[in-house]
Protein backbone atom coordinates (compact mmCIF):
# COMPACT_ATOMS: atom_id res chain seq x y z
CA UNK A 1 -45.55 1.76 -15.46
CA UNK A 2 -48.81 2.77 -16.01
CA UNK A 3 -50.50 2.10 -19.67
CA UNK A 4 -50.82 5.72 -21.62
CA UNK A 5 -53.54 6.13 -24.58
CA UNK A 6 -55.04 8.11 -26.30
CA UNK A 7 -54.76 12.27 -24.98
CA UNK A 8 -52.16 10.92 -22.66
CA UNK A 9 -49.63 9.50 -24.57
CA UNK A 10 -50.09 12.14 -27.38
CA UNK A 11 -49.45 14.69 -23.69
CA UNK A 12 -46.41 12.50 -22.88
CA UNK A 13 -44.86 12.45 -26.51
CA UNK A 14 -45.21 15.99 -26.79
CA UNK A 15 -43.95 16.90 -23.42
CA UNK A 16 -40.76 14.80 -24.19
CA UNK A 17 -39.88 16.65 -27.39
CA UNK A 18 -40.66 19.71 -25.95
CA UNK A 19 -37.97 18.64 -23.16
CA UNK A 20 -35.83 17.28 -25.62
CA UNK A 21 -35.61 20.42 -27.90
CA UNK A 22 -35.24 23.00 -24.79
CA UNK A 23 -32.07 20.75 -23.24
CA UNK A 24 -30.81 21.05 -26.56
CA UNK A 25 -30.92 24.59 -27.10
CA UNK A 26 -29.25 24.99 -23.02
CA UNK A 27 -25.75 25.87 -23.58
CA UNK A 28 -23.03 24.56 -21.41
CA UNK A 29 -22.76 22.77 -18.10
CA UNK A 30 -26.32 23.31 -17.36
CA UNK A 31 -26.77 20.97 -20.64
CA UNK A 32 -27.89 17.51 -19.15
CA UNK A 33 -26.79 15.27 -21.76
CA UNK A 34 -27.69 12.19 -19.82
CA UNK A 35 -31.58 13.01 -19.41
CA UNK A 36 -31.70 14.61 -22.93
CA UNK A 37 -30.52 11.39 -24.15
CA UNK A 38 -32.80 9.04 -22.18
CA UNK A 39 -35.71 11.61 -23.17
CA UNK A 40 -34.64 10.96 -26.77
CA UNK A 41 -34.36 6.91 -25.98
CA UNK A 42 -37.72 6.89 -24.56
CA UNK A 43 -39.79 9.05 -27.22
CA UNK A 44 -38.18 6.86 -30.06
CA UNK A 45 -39.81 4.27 -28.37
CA UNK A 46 -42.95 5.83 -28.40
CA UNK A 47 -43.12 6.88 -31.84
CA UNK A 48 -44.61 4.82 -34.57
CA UNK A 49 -43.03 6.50 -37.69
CA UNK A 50 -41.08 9.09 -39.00
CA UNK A 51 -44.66 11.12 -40.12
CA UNK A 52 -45.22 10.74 -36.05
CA UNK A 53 -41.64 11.87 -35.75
CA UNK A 54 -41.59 14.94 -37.47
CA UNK A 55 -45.05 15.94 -35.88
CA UNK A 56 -43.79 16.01 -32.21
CA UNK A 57 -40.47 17.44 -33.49
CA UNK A 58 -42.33 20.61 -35.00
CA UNK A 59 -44.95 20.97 -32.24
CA UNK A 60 -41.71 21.21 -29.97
CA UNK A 61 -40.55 23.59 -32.10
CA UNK A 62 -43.42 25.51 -32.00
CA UNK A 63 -43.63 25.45 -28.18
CA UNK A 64 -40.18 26.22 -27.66
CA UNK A 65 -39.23 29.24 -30.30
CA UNK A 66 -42.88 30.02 -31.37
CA UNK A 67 -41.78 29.57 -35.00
CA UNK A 68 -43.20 26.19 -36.98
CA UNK A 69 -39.54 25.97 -39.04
C-alpha cells in the first residue's frame, strides 16, 4: 500500500467520509453494509482524534446535503 501524506491523505480521509455518509443515507438493499463498515474501519484508522473526527464528518456533511449541521 502506497504511503499517503500530506494533500493525499487529507483527499483519502475525506473521500471515505464522504462515502461513508452517502451509504448511510442509501435506503434498503442497495445499502452495502459490508463496504460502509470497512470504509468506517479504515478512516478510524486514519484519524488522529476526535477534533480530526468531527472535521471529516462535517466536510462529508457538507458534500453530501450541502448543509454544515
Amino acid at each position: 500500500m502506497a504511503e499517503l501524506k500530506g494533500r493525499e491523505l487529507h483527499l483519502v480521509k475525506k473521500a471515505l467520509a464522504i462515502a461513508v455518509l452517502a451509504i448511510e443515507r442509501q435506503p434498503g438493499p442497495f445499502q452495502s453494509t459490508s463496504d460502509q463498515n470497512d470504509m468506517k474501519a479504515l478512516l478510524d484508522g486514519l484519524i488522529e482524534s476526535d477534533t480530526e473526527l468531527a472535521f471529516y464528518a462535517r466536510a462529508a456533511r457538507i458534500a453530501v446535503t450541502g448543509e454544515p449541521d
